[in-house]
Protein backbone atom coordinates (compact mmCIF):
# COMPACT_ATOMS: atom_id res chain seq x y z
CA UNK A 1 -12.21 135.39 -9.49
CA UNK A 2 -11.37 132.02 -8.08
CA UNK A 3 -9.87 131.01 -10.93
CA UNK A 4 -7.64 133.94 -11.51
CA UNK A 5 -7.03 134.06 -7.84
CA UNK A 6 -6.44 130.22 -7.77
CA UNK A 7 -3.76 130.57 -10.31
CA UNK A 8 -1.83 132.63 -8.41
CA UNK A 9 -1.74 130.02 -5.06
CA UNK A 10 -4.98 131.61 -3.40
CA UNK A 11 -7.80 129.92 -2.68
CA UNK A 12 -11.16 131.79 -2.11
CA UNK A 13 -14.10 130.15 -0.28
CA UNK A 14 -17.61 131.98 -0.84
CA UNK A 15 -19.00 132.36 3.15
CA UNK A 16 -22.06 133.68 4.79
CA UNK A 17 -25.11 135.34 3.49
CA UNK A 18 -23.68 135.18 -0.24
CA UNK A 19 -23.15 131.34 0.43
CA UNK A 20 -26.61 131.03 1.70
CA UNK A 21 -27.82 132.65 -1.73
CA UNK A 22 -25.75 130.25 -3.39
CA UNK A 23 -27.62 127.24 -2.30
CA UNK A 24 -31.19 128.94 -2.21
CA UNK A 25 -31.21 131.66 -4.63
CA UNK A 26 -34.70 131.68 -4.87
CA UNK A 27 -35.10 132.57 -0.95
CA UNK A 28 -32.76 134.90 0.06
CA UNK A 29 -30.33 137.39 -1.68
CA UNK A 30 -27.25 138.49 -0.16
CA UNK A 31 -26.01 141.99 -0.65
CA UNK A 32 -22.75 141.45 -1.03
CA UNK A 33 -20.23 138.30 -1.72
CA UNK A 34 -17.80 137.12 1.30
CA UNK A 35 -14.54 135.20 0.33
CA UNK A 36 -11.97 133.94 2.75
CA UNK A 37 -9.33 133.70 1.36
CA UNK A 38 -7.95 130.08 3.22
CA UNK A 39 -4.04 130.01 1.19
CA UNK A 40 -2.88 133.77 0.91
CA UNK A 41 0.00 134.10 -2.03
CA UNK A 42 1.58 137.65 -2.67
CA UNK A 43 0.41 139.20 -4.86
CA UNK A 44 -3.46 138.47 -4.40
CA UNK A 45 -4.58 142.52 -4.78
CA UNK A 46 -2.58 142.79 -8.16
CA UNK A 47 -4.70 139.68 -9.30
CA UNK A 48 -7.75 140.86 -8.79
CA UNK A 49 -7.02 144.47 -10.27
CA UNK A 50 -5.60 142.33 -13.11
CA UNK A 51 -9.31 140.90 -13.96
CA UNK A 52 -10.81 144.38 -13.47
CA UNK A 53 -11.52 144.67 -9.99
CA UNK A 54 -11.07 148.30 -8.51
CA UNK A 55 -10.62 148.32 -4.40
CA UNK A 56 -13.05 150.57 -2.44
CA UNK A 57 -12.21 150.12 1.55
CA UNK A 58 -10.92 147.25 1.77
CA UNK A 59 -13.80 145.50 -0.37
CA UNK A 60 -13.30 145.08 -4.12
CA UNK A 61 -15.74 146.38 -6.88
CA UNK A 62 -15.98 145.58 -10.43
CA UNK A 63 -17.49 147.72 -13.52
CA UNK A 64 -19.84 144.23 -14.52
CA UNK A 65 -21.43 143.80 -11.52
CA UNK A 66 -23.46 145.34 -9.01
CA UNK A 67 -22.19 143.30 -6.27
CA UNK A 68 -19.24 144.55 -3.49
CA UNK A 69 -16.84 141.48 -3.26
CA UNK A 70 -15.62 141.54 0.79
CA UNK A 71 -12.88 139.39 2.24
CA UNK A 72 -13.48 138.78 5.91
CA UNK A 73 -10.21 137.99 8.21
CA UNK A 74 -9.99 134.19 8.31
CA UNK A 75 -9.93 131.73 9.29
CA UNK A 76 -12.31 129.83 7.49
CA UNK A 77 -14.37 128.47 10.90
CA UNK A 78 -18.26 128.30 12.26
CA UNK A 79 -17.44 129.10 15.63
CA UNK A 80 -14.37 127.45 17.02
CA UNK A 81 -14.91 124.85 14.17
CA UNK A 82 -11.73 125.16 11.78
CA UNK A 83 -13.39 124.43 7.81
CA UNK A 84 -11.11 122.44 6.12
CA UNK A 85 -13.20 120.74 3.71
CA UNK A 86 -15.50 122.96 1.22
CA UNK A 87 -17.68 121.71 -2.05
CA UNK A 88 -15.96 122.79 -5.57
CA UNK A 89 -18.22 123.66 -8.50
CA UNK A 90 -16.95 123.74 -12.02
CA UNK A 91 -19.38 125.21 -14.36
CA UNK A 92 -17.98 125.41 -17.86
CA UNK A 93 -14.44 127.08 -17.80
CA UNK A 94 -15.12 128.49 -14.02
CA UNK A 95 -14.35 127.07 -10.48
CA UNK A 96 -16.13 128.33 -7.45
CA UNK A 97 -15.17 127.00 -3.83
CA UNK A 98 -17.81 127.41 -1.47
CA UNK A 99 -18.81 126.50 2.07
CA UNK A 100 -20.71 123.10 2.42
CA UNK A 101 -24.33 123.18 2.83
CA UNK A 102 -23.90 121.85 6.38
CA UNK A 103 -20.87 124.41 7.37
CA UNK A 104 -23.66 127.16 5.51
CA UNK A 105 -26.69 126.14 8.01
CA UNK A 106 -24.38 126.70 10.81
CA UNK A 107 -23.35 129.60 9.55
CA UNK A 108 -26.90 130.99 9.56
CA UNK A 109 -27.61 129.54 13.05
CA UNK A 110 -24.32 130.99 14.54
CA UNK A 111 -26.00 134.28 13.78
CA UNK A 112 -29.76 133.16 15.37
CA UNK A 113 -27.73 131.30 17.89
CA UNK A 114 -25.93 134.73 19.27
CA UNK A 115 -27.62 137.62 18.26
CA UNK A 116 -31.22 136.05 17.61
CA UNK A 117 -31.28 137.04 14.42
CA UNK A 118 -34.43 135.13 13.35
CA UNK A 119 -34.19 136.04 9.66
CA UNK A 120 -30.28 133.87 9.56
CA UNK A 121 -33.07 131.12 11.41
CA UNK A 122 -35.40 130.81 8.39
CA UNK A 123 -32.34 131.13 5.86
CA UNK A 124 -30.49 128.27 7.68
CA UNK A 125 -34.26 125.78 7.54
CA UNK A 126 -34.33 126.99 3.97
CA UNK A 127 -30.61 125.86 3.22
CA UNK A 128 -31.13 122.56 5.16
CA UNK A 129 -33.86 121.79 2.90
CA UNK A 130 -32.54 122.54 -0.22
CA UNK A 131 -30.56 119.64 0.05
CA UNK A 132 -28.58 116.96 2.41
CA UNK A 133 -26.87 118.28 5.34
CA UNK A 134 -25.19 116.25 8.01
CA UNK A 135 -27.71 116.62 11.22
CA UNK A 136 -24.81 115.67 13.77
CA UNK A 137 -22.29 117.41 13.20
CA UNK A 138 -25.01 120.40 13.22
CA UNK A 139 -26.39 119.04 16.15
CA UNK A 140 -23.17 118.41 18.02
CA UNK A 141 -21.55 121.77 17.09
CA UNK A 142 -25.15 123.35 18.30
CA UNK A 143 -24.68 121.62 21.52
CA UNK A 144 -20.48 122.43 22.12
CA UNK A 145 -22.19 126.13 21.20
CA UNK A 146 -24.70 125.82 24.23
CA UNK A 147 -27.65 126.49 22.47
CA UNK A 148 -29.50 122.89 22.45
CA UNK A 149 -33.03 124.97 22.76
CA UNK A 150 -32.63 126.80 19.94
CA UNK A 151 -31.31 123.84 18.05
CA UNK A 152 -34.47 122.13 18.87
CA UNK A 153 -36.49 124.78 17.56
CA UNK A 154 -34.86 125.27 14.26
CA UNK A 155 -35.16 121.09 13.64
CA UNK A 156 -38.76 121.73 14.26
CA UNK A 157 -39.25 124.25 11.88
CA UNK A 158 -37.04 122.26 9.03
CA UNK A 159 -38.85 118.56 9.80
CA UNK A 160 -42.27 120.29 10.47
């Protein structure tokens, strides 16, 4: 899908829960993929349709997988924090752009942040320990967010 949609002058950045699952399959599953789609060309619809994708509501389907493919309203942002900057992975023939690690655990934390949804807490300490994230801008953001306390508490859970 990036790819096809990438050839066309639209980039695609995976987001959210499916982004989460991306960097921790092996501790949470997201229901469905999120995209935003960060350079819109005409035409993006056809494209996908063109790779066998069939649009149900405003979300896209396809016959090989079991998964709903979503594309939120942009921008790509954590808050008021514009993304500008996402990791590529090429795998074989296949490009995926996806949210860093660190834009991912404040993704999670936006959620526990304001609507204390503890479950986003444990995914964002699994995601920050799958791998390096950068502590201040998580810690900064946390703070311009007003939520220093619950900052505190998720470090504690990640660094024990």
């Amino acid at each position: 899908m990036c790819d096809a949609l990438q050839k066309h002058g639209t980039v695609a950045v995976l987001t959210g829960g499916s982004a989460a699952t991306f960097y921790t399959p092996e501790s949470y599953a997201s229901d469905d993929i999120d995209f935003i789609i960060t350079f819109r060309a005409q035409g993006a619809a056809k494209v996908l349709r063109d790779i066998g994708f069939l649009e149900r509501s405003g979300a896209y389907v396809h016959p090989a997988s079991k998964y709903l493919v979503e594309f939120p309203p942009g921008p790509l942002a954590v808050g008021d924090d514009l993304i500008t900057v996402w990791d590529t992975v090429e795998k074989s023939d296949r490009t995926l752009h996806v949210i860093t690690r660190t834009d991912c655990v404040r993704d999670r934390l936006a959620a526990y942040y304001h609507w204390n949804d503890y479950r986003s807490l444990h995914v964002a300490c699994d995601v920050a320990r799958s791998g390096a994230v950068d502590w201040n801008v998580i810690r900064n953001w946390s703070d311009r967010e007003g939520h220093m306390m619950k900052f505190t508490e998720f470090w504690k859970l990640v660094n024990g």
